[in-house]
Protein backbone atom coordinates (compact mmCIF):
# COMPACT_ATOMS: atom_id res chain seq x y z
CA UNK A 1 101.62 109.32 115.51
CA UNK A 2 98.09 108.27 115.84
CA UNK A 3 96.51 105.72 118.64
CA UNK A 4 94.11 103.62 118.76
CA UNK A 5 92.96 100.29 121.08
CA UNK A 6 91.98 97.01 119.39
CA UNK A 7 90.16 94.54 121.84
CA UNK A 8 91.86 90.71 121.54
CA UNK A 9 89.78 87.98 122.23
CA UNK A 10 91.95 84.41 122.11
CA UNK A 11 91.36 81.14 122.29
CA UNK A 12 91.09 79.44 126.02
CA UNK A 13 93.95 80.06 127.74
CA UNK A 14 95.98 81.80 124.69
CA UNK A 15 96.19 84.95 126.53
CA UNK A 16 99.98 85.66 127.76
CA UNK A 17 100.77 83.90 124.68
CA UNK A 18 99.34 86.28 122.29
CA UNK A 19 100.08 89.42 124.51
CA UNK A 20 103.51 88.18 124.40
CA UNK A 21 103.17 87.88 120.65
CA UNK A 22 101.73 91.38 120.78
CA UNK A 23 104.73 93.10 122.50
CA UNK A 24 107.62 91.23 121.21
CA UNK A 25 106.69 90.80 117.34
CA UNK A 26 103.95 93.50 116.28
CA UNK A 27 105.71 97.32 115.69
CA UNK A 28 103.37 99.68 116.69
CA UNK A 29 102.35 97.90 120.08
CA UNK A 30 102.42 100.60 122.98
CA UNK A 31 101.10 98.54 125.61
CA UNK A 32 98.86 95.37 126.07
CA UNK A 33 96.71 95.04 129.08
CA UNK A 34 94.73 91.88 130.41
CA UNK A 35 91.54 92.74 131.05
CA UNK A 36 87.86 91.22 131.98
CA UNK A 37 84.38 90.79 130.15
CA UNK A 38 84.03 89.21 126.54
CA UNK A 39 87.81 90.21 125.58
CA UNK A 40 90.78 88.88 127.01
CA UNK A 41 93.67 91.54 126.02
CA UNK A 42 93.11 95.33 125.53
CA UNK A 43 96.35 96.80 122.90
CA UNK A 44 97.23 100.28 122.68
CA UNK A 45 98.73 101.09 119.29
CA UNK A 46 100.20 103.70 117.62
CA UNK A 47 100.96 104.20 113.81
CA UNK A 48 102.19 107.13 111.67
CA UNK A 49 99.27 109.79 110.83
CA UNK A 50 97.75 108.66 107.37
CA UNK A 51 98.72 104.77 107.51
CA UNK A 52 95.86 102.67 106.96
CA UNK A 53 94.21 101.26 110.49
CA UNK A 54 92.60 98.58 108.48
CA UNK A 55 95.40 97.25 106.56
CA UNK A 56 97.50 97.49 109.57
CA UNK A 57 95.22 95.23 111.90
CA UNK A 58 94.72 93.08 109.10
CA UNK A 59 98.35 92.20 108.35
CA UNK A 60 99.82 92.52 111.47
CA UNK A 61 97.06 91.73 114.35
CA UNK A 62 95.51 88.99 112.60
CA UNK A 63 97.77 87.09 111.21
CA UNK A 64 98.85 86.12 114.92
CA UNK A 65 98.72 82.67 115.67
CA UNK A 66 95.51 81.88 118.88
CA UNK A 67 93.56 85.27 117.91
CA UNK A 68 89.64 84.48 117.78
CA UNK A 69 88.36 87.49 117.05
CA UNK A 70 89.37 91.44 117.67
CA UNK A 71 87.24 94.72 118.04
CA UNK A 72 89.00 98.42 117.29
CA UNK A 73 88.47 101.28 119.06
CA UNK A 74 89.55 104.63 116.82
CA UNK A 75 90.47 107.25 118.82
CA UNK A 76 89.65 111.37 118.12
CA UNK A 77 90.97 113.42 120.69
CA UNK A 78 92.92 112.81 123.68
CA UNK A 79 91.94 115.65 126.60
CA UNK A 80 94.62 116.27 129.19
């Protein structure tokens, strides 16, 4: 499994709604967090090694209803 973080920025005051959205609906969804500066909602994802990150955002991040825009952070390495 692979993770990476998309930043969520919704429309005014769309933000437990999507993060519920987020949780309940999207597979993948590890965590969502509510968070401050120019996004409202930080998601930690993970998919299978090899699926596509762009496809997957695309079809199952965007397509959510009160999503403005999103940013995606791919990760490398995690150091424990």
């Amino acid at each position: 499994m692979h993770p990476f973080f998309i930043f969520v920025k919704c429309e005014l005051g769309k933000a437990y709604d999507v993060a519920a959205a987020l949780v309940e609906e999207v597979e993948g969804v590890s965590e969502v967090y509510s968070i401050s500066g120019p996004f409202e909602l930080l998601v930690k994802v993970y998919i299978d090694d090899g699926q596509d990150i762009g496809r997957y955002v695309n079809e199952y991040i965007h397509k959510l209803p009160h999503i403005k825009d999103t940013q995606t952070i791919i990760t490398f390495n995690a150091f424990t």
